[in-house]
PDB file of N, CA and C in Angstrom:
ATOM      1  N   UNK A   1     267.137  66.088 242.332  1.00  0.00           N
ATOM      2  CA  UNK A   1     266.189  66.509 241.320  1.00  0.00           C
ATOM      3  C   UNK A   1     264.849  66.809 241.996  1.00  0.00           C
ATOM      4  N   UNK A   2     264.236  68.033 241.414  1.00  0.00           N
ATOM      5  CA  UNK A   2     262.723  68.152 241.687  1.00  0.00           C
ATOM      6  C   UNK A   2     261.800  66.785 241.849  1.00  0.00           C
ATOM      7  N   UNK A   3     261.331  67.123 242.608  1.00  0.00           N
ATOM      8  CA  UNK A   3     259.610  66.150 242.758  1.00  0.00           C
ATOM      9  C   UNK A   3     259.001  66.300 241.203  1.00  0.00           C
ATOM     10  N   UNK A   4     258.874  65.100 240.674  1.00  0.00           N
ATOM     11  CA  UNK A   4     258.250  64.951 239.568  1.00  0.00           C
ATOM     12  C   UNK A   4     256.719  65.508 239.588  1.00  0.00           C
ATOM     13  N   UNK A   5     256.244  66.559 238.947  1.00  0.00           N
ATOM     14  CA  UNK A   5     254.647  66.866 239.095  1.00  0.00           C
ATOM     15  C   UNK A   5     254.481  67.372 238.216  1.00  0.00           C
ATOM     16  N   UNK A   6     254.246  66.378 236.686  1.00  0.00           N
ATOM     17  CA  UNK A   6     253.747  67.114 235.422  1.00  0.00           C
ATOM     18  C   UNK A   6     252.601  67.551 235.432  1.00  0.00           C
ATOM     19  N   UNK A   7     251.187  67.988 236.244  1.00  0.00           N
ATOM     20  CA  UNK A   7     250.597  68.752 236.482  1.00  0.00           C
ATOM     21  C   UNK A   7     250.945  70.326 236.269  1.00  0.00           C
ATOM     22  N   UNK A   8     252.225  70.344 237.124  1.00  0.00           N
ATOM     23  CA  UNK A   8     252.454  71.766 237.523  1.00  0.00           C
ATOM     24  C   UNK A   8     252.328  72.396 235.770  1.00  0.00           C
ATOM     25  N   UNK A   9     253.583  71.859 235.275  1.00  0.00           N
ATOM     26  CA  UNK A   9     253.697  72.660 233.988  1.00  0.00           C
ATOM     27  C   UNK A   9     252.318  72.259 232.664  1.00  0.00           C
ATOM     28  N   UNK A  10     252.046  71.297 232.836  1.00  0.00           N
ATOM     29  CA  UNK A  10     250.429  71.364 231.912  1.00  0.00           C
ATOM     30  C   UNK A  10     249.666  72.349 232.398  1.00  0.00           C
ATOM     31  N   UNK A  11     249.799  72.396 233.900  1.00  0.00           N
ATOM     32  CA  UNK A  11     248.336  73.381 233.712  1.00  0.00           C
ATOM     33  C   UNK A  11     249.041  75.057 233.844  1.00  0.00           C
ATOM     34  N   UNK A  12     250.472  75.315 234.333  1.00  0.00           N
ATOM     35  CA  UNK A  12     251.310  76.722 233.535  1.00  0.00           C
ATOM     36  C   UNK A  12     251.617  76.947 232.193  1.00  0.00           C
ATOM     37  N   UNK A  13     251.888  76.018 231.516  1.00  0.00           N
ATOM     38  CA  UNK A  13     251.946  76.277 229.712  1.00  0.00           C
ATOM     39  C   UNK A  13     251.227  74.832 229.306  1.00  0.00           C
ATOM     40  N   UNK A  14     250.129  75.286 229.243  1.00  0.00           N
ATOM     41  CA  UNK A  14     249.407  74.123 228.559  1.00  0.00           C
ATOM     42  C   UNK A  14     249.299  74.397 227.098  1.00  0.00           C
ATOM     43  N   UNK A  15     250.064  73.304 226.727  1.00  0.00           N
ATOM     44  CA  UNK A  15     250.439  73.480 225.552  1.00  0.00           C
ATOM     45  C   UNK A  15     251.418  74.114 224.180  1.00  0.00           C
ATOM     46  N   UNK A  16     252.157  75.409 225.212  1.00  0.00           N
ATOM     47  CA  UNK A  16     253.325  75.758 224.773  1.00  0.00           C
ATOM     48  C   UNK A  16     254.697  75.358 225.249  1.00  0.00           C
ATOM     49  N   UNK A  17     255.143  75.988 224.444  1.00  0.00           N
ATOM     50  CA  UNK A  17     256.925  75.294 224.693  1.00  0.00           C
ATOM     51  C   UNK A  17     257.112  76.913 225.596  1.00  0.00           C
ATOM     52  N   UNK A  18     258.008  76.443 226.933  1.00  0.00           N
ATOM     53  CA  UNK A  18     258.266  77.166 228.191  1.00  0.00           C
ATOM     54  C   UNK A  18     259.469  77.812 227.988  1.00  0.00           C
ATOM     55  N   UNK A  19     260.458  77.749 226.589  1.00  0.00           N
ATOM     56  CA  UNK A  19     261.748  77.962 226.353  1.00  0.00           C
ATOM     57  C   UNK A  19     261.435  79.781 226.242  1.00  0.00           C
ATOM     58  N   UNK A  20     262.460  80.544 226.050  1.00  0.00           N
ATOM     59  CA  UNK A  20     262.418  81.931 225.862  1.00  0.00           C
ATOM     60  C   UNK A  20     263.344  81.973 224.580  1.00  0.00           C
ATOM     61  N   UNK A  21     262.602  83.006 223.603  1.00  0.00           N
ATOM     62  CA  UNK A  21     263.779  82.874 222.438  1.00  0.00           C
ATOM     63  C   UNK A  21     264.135  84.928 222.019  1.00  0.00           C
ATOM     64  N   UNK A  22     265.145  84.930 221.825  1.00  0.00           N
ATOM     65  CA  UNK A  22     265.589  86.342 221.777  1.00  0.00           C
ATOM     66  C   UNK A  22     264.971  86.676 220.086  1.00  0.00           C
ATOM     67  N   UNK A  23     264.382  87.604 219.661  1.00  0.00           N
ATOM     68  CA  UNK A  23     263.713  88.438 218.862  1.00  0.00           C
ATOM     69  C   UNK A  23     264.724  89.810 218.827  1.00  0.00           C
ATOM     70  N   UNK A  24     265.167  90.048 218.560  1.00  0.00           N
ATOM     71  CA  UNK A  24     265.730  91.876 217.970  1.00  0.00           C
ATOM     72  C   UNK A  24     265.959  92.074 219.415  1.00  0.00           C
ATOM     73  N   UNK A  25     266.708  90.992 219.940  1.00  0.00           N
ATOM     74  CA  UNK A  25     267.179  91.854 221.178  1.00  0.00           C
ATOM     75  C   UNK A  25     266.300  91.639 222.409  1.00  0.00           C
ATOM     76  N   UNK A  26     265.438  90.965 221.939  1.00  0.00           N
ATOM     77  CA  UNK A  26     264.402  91.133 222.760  1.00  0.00           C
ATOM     78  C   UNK A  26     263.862  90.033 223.509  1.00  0.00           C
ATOM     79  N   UNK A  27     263.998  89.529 224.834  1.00  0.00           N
ATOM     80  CA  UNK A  27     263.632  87.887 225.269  1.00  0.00           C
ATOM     81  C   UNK A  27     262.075  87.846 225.207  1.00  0.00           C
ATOM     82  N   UNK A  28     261.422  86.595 224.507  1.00  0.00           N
ATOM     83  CA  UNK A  28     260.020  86.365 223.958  1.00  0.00           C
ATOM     84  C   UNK A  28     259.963  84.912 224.425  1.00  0.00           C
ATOM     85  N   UNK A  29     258.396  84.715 224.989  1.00  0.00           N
ATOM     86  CA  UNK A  29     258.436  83.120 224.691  1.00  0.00           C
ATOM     87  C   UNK A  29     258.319  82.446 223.334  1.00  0.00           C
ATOM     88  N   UNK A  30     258.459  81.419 223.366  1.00  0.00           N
ATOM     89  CA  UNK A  30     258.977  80.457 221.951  1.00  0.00           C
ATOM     90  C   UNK A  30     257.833  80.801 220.909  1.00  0.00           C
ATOM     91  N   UNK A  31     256.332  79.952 222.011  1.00  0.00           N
ATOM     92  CA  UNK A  31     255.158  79.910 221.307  1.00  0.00           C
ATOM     93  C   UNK A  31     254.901  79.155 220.194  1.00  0.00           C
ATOM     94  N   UNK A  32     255.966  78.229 220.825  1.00  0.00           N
ATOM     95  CA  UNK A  32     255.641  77.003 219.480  1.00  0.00           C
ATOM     96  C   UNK A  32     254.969  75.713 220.412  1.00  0.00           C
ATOM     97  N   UNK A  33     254.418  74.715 219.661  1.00  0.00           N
ATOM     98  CA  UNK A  33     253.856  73.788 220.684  1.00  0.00           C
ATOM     99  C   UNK A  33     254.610  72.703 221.402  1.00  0.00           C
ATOM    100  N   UNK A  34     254.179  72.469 222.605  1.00  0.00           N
ATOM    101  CA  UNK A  34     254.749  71.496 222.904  1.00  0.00           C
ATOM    102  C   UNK A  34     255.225  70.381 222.728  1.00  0.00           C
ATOM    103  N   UNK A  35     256.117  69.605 222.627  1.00  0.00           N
ATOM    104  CA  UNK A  35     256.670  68.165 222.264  1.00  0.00           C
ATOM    105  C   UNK A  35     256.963  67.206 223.008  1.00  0.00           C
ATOM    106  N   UNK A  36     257.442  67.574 224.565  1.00  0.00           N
ATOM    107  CA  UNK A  36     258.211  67.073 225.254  1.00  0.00           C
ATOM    108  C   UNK A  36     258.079  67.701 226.359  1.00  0.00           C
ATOM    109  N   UNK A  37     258.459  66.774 228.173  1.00  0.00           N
ATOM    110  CA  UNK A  37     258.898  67.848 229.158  1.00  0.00           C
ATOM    111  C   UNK A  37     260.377  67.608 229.066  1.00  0.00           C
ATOM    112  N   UNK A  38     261.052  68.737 229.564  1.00  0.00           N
ATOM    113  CA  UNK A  38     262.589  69.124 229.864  1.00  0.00           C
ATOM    114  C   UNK A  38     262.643  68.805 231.018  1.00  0.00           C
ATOM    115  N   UNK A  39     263.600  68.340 231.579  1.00  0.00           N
ATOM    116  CA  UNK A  39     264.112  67.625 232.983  1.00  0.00           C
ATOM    117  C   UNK A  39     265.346  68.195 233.694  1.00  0.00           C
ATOM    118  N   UNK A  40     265.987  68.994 234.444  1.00  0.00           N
ATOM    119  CA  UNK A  40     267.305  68.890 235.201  1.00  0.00           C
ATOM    120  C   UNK A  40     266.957  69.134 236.582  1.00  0.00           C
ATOM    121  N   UNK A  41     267.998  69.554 236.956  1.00  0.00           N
ATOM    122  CA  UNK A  41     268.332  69.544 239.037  1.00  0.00           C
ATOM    123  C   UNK A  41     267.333  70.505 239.406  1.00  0.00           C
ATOM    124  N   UNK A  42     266.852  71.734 237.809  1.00  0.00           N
ATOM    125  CA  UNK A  42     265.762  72.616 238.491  1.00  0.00           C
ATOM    126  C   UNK A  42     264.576  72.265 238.408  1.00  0.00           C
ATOM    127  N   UNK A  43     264.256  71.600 237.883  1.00  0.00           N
ATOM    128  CA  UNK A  43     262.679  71.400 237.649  1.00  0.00           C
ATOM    129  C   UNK A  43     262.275  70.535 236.345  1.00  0.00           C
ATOM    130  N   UNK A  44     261.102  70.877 235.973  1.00  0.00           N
ATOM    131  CA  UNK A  44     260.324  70.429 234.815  1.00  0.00           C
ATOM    132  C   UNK A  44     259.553  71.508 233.862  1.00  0.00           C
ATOM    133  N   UNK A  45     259.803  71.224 232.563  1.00  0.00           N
ATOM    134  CA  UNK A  45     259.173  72.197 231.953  1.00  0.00           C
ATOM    135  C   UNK A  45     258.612  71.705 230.687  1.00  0.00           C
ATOM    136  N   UNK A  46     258.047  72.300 229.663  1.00  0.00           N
ATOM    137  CA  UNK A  46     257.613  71.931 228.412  1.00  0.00           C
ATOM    138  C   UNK A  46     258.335  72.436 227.048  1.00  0.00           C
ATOM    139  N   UNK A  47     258.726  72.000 226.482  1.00  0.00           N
ATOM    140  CA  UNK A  47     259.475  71.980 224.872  1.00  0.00           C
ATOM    141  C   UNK A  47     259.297  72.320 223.874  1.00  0.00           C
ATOM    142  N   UNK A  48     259.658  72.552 223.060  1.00  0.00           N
ATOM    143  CA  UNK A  48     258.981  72.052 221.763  1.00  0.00           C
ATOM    144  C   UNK A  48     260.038  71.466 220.832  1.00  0.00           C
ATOM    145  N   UNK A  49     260.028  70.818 219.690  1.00  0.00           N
ATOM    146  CA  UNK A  49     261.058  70.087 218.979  1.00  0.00           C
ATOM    147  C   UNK A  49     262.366  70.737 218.818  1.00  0.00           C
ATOM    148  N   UNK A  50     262.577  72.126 218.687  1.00  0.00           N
ATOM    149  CA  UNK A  50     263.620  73.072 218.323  1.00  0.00           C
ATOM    150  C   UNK A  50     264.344  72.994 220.243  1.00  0.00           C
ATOM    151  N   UNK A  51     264.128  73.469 220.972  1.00  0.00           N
ATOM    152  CA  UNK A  51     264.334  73.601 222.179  1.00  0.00           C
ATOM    153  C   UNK A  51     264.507  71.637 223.297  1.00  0.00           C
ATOM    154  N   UNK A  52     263.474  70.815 222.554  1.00  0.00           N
ATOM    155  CA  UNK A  52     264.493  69.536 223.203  1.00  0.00           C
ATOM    156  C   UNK A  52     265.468  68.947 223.145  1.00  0.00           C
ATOM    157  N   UNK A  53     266.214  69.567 222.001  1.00  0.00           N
ATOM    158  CA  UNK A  53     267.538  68.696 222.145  1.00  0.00           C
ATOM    159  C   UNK A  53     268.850  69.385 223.276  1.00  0.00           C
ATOM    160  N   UNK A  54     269.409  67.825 223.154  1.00  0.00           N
ATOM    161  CA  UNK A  54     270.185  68.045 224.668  1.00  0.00           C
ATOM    162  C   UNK A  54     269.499  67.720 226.444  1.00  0.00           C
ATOM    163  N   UNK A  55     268.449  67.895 226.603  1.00  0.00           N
ATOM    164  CA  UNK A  55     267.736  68.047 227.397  1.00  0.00           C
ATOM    165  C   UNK A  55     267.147  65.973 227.936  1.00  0.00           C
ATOM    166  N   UNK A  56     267.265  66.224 229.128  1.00  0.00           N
ATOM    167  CA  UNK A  56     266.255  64.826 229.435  1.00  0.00           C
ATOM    168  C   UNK A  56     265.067  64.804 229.240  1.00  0.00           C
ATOM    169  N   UNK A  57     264.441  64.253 228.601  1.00  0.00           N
ATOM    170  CA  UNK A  57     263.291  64.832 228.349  1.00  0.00           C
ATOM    171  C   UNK A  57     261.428  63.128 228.549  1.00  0.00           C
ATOM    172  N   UNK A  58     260.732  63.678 228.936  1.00  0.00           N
ATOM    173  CA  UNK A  58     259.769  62.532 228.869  1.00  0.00           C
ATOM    174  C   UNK A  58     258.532  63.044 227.749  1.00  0.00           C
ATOM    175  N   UNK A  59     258.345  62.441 226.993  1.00  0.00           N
ATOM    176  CA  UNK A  59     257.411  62.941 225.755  1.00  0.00           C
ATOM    177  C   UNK A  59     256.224  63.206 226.578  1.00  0.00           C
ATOM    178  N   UNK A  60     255.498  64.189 226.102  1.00  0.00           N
ATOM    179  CA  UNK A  60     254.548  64.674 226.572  1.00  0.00           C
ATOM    180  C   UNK A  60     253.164  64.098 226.252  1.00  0.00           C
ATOM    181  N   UNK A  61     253.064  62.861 225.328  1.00  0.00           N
ATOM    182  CA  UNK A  61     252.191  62.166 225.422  1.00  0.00           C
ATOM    183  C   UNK A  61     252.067  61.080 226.282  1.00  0.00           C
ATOM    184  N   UNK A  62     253.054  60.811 227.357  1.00  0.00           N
ATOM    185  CA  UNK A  62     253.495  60.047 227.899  1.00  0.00           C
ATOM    186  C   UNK A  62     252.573  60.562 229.267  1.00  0.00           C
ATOM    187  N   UNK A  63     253.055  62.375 229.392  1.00  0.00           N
ATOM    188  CA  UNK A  63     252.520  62.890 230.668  1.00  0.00           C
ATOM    189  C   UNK A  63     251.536  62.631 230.796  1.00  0.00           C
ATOM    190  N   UNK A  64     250.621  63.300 229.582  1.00  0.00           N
ATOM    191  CA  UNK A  64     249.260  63.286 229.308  1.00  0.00           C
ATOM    192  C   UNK A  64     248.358  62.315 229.660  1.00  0.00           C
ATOM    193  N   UNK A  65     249.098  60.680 229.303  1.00  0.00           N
ATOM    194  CA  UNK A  65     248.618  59.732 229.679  1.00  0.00           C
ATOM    195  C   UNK A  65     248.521  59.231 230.779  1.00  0.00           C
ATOM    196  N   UNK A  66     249.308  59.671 231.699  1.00  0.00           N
ATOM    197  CA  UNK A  66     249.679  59.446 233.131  1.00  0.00           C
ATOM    198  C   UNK A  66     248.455  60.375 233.848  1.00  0.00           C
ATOM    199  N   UNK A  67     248.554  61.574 233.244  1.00  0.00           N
ATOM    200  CA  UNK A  67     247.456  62.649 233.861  1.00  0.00           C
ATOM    201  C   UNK A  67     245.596  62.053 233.836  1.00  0.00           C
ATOM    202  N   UNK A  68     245.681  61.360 232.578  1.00  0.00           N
ATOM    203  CA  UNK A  68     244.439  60.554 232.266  1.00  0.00           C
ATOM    204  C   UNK A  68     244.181  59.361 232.836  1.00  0.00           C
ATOM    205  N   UNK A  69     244.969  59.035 233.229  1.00  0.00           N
ATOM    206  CA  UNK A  69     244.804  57.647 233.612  1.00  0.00           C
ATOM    207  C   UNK A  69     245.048  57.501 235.680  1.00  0.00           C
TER     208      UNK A  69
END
């Protein structure tokens, strides 16, 4: 698994969900807010409630707090 560095993705989607959702055919980001980071063998990313399930995930108030502290 990736090096844990919830930095990276707070400060690349701060605050949106990192998922891509198809529109008329068309791949779009989600643009819903974040909830959660997503976890596998590739990396780390950000969520939102529709897009975390299934996923390992560490709540993103969790990051936040880690980032603050």
């Amino acid at each position: 698994m990736a090096e844990f560095n919830p930095w990276h993705f707070i400060d690349k989607y701060p605050g949106q969900c990192a998922a891509e959702v198809s529109r008329k055919g068309n791949s779009e980001p989600c643009d819903e807010a974040a909830y959660a980071v997503a976890m596998d063998d590739e990396g780390f990313w950000p969520v939102c409630i529709k897009h975390a399930r299934g996923q390992g995930l560490v709540p993103l108030s969790e990051v936040l707090e880690h980032r603050a502290g």
